[in-house]
N, C-alpha and C. Protein backbone atom coordinates (compact mmCIF):
# COMPACT_ATOMS: atom_id res chain seq x y z
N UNK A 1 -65.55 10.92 42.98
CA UNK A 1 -65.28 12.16 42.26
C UNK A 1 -65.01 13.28 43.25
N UNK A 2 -65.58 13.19 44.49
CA UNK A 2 -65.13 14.43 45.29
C UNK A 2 -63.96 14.37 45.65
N UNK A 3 -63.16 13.15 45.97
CA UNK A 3 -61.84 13.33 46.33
C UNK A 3 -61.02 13.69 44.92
N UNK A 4 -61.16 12.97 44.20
CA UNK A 4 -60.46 13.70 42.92
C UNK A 4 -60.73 15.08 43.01
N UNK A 5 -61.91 15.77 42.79
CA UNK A 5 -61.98 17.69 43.22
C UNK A 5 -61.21 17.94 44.19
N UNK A 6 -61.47 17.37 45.39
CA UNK A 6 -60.59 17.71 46.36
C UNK A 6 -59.18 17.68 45.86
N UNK A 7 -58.80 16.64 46.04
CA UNK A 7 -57.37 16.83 45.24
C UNK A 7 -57.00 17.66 44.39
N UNK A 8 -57.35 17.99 43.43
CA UNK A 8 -57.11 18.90 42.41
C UNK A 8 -57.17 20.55 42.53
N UNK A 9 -57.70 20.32 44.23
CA UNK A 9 -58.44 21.88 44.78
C UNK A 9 -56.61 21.72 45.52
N UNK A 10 -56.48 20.69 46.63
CA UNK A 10 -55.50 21.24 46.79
C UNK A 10 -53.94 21.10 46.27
N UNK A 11 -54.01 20.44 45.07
CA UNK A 11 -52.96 20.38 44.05
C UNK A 11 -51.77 19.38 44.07
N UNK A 12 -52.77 17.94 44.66
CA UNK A 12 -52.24 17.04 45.03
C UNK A 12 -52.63 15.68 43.87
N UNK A 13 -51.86 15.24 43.27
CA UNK A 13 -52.71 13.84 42.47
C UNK A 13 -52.25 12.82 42.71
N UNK A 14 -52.98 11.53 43.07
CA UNK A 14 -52.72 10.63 43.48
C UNK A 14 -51.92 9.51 42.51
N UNK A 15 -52.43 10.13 40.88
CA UNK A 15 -51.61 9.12 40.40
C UNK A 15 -50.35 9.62 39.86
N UNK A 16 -49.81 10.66 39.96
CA UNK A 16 -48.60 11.25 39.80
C UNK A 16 -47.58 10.55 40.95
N UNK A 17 -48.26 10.94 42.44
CA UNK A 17 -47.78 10.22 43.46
C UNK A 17 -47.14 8.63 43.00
N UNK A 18 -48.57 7.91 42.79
CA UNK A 18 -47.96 6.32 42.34
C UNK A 18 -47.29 6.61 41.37
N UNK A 19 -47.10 6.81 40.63
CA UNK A 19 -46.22 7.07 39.24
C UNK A 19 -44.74 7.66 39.61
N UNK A 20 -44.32 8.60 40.15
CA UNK A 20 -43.60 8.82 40.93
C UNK A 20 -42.59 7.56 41.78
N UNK A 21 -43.57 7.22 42.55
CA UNK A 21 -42.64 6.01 43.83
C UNK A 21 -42.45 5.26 42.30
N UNK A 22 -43.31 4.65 41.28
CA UNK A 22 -42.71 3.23 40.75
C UNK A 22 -41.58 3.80 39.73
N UNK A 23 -41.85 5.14 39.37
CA UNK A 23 -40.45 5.75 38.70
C UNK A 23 -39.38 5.66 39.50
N UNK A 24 -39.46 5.96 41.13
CA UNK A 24 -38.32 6.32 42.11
C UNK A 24 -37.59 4.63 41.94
N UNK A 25 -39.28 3.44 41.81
CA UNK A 25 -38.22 2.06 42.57
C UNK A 25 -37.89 1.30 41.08
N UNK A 26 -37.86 1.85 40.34
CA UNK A 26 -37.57 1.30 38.86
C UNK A 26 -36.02 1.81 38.15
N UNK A 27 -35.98 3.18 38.57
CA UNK A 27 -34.25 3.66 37.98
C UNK A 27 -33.60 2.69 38.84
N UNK A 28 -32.82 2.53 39.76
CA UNK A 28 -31.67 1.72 39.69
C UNK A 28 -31.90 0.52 38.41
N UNK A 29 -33.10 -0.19 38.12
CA UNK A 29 -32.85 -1.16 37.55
C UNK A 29 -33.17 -1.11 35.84
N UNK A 30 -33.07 0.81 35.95
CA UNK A 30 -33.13 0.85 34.47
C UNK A 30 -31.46 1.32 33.70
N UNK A 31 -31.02 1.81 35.62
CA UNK A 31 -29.50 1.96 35.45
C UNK A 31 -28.64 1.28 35.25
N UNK A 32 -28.60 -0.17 35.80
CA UNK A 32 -28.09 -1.30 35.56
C UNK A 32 -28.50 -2.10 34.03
N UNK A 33 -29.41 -1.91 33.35
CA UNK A 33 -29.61 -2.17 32.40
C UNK A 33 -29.08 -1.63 31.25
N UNK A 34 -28.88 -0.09 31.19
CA UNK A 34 -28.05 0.65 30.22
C UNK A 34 -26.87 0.44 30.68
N UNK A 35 -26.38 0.04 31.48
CA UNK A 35 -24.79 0.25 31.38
C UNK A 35 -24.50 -1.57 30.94
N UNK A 36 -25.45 -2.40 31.25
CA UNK A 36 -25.34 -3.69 30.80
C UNK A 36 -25.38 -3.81 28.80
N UNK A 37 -26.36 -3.17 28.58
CA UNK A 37 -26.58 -2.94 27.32
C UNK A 37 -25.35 -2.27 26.65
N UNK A 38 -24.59 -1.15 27.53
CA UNK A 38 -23.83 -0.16 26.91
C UNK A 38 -22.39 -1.18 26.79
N UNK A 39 -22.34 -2.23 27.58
CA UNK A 39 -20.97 -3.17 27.31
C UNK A 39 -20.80 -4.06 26.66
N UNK A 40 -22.62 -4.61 26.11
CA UNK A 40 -22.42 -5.30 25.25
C UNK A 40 -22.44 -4.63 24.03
N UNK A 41 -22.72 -3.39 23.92
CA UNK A 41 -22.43 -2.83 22.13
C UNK A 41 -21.25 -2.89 22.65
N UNK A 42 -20.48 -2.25 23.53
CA UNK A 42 -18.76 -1.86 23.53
C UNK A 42 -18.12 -3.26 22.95
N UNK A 43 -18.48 -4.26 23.73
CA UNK A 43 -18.26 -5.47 22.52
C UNK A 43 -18.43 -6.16 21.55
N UNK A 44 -19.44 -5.84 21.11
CA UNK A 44 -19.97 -5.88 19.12
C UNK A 44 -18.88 -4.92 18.75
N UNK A 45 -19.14 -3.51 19.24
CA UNK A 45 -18.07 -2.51 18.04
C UNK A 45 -16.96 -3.11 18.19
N UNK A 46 -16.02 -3.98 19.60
CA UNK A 46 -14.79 -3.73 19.13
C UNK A 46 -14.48 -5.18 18.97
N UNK A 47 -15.60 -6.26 18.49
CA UNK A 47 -15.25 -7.69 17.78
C UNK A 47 -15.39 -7.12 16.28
N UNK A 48 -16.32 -6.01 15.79
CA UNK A 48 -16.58 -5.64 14.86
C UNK A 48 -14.88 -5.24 13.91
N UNK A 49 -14.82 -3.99 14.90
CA UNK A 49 -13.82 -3.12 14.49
C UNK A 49 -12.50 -3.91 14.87
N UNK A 50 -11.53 -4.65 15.83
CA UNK A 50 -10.71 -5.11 16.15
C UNK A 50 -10.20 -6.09 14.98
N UNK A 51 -11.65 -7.14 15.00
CA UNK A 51 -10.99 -8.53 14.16
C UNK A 51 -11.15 -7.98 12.43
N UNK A 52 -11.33 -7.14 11.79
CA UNK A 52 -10.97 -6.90 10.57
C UNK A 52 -9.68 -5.80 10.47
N UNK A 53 -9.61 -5.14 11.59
CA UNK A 53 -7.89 -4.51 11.54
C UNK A 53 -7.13 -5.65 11.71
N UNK A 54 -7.30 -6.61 12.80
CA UNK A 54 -6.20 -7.57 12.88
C UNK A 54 -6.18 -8.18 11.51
N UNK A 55 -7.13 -9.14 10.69
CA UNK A 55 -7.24 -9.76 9.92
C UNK A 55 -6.24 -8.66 8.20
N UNK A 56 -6.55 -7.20 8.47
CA UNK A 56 -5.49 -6.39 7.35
C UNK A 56 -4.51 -6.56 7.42
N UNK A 57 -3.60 -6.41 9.49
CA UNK A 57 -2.63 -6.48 9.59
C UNK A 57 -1.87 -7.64 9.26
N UNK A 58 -2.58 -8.74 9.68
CA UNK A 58 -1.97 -10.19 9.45
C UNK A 58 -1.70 -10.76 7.59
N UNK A 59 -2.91 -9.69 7.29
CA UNK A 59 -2.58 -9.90 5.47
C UNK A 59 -1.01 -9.59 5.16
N UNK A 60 -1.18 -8.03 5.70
CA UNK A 60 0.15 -7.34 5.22
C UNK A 60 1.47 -7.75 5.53
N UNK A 61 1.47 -8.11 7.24
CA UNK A 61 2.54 -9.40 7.09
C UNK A 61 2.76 -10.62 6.48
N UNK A 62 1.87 -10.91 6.03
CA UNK A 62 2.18 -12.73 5.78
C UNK A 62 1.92 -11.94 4.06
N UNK A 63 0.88 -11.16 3.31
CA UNK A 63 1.10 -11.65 1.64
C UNK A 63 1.75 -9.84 1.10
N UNK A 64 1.89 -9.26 1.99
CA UNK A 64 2.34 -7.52 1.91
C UNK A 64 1.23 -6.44 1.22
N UNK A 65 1.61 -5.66 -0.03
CA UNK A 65 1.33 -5.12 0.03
C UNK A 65 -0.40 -5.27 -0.97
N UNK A 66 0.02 -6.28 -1.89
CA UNK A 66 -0.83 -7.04 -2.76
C UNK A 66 -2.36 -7.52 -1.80
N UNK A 67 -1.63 -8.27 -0.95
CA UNK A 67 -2.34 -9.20 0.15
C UNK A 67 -3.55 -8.62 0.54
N UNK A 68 -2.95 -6.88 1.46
CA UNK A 68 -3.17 -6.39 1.67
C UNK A 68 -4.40 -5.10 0.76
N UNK A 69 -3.84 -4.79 -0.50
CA UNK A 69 -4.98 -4.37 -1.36
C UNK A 69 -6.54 -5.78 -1.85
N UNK A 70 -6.17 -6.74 -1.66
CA UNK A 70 -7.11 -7.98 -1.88
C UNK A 70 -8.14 -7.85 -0.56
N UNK A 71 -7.68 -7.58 0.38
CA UNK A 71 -8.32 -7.66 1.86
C UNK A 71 -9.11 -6.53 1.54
N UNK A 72 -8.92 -5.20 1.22
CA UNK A 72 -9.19 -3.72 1.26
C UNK A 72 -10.51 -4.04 0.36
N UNK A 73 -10.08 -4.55 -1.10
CA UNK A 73 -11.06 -4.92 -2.36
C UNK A 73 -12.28 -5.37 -1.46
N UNK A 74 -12.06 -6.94 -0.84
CA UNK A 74 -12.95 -7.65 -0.50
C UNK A 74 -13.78 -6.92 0.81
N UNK A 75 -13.11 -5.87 1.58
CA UNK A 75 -14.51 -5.27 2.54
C UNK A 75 -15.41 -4.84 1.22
N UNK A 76 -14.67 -3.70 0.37
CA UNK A 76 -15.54 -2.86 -0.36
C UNK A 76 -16.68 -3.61 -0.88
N UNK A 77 -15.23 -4.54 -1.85
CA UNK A 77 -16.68 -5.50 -1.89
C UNK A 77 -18.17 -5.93 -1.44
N UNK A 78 -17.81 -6.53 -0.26
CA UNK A 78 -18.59 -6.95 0.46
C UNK A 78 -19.93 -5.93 0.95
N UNK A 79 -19.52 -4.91 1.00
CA UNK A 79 -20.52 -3.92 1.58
C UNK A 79 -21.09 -3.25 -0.10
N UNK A 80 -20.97 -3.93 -0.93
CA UNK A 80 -21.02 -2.81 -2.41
C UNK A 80 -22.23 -4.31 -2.52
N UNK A 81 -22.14 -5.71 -1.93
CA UNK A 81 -21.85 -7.04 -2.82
C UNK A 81 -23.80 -6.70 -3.11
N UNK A 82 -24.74 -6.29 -2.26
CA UNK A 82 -25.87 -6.25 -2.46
C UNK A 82 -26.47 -4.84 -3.06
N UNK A 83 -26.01 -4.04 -3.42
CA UNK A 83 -26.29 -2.53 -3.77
C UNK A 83 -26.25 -2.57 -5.10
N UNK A 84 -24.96 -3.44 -5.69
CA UNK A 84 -24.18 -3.02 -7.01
C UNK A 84 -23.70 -4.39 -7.58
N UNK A 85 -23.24 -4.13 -8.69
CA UNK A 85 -22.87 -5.51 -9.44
C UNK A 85 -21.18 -5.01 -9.72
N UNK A 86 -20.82 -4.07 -9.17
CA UNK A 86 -19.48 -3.65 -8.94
C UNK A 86 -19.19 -4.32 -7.61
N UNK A 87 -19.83 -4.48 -7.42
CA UNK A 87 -19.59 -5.62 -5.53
C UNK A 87 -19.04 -6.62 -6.05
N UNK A 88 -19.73 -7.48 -6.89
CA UNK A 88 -19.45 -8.62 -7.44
C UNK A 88 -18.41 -8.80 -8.12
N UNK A 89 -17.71 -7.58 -9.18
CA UNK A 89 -16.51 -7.88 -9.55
C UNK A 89 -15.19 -7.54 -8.80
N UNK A 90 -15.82 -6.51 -7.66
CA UNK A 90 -14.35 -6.30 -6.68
C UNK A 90 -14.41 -7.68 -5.60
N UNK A 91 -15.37 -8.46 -5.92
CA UNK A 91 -15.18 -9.71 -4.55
C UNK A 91 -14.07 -10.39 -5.80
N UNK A 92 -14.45 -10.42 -6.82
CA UNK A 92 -13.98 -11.62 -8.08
C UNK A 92 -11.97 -10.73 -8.09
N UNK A 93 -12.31 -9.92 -8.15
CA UNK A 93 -10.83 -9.13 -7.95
C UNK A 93 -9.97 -9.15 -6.95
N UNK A 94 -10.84 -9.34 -5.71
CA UNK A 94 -9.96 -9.47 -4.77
C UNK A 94 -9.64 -10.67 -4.96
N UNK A 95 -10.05 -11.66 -4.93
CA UNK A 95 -9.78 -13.40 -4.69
C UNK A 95 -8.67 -13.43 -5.87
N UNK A 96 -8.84 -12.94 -6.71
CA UNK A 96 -7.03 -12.99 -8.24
C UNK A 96 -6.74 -12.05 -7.36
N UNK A 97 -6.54 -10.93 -6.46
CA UNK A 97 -5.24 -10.33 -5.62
C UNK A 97 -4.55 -11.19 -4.94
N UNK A 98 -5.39 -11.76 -4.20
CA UNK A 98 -4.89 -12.45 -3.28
C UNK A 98 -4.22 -13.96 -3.39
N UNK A 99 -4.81 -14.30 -4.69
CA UNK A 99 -4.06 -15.90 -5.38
C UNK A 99 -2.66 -15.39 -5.77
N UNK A 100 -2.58 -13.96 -6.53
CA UNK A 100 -1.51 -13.08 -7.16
C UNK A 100 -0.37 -13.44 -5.70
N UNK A 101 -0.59 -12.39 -4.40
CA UNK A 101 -0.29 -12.17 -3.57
C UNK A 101 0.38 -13.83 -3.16
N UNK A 102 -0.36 -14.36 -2.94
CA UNK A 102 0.15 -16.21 -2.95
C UNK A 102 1.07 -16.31 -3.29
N UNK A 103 1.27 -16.14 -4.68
CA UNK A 103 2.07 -16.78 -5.35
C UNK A 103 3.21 -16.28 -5.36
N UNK A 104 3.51 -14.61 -5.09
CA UNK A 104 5.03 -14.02 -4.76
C UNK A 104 5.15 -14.12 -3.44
N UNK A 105 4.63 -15.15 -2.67
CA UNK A 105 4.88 -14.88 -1.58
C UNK A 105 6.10 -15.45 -0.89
């Protein structure tokens, strides 16, 4: 206990000190970790976001504009499909767009 007084008399703490160095020898490897972390969201968002634009675009070429409203239905869908029972009839709507879309194709 006297060195703790002491210390505190002259405004020095020992475990700030240790706390300190293992803060000093720990950032690089908390730096390398966020930017590791930060590339794998960059690649969730853009498998996320990429492969359902491609998958609209490829509608609209190959069944047009039909094709293309069936694809649109079925996200809504899909994100409505557990909330609402309107989920359920825009999934059932899209799938007759897209048989529709088929068939003038």
């Amino acid at each position: 206990m006297f060195l703790f007084g002491l210390f505190l008399t002259i405004g020095f703490s020992p475990q700030s000190l240790i706390f300190q160095f293992a803060v000093d020898q720990i950032t690089p490897f908390i730096t390398y970790a966020a930017i590791i972390v930060l590339i794998v969201l960059l690649y969730f968002v853009y498998d996320s976001i990429y492969s359902p634009l491609r998958d609209l675009n490829q509608g609209l070429k190959a069944n047009g504009t039909i094709g293309l409203i069936a694809l649109v239905m079925a996200t809504v869908g899909g994100i409505y499909a557990l909330v609402n029972v309107g989920g359920i009839i825009l999934l059932i709507m899209a799938v007759v767009f897209w048989k529709v879309s088929l068939r003038f194709r």
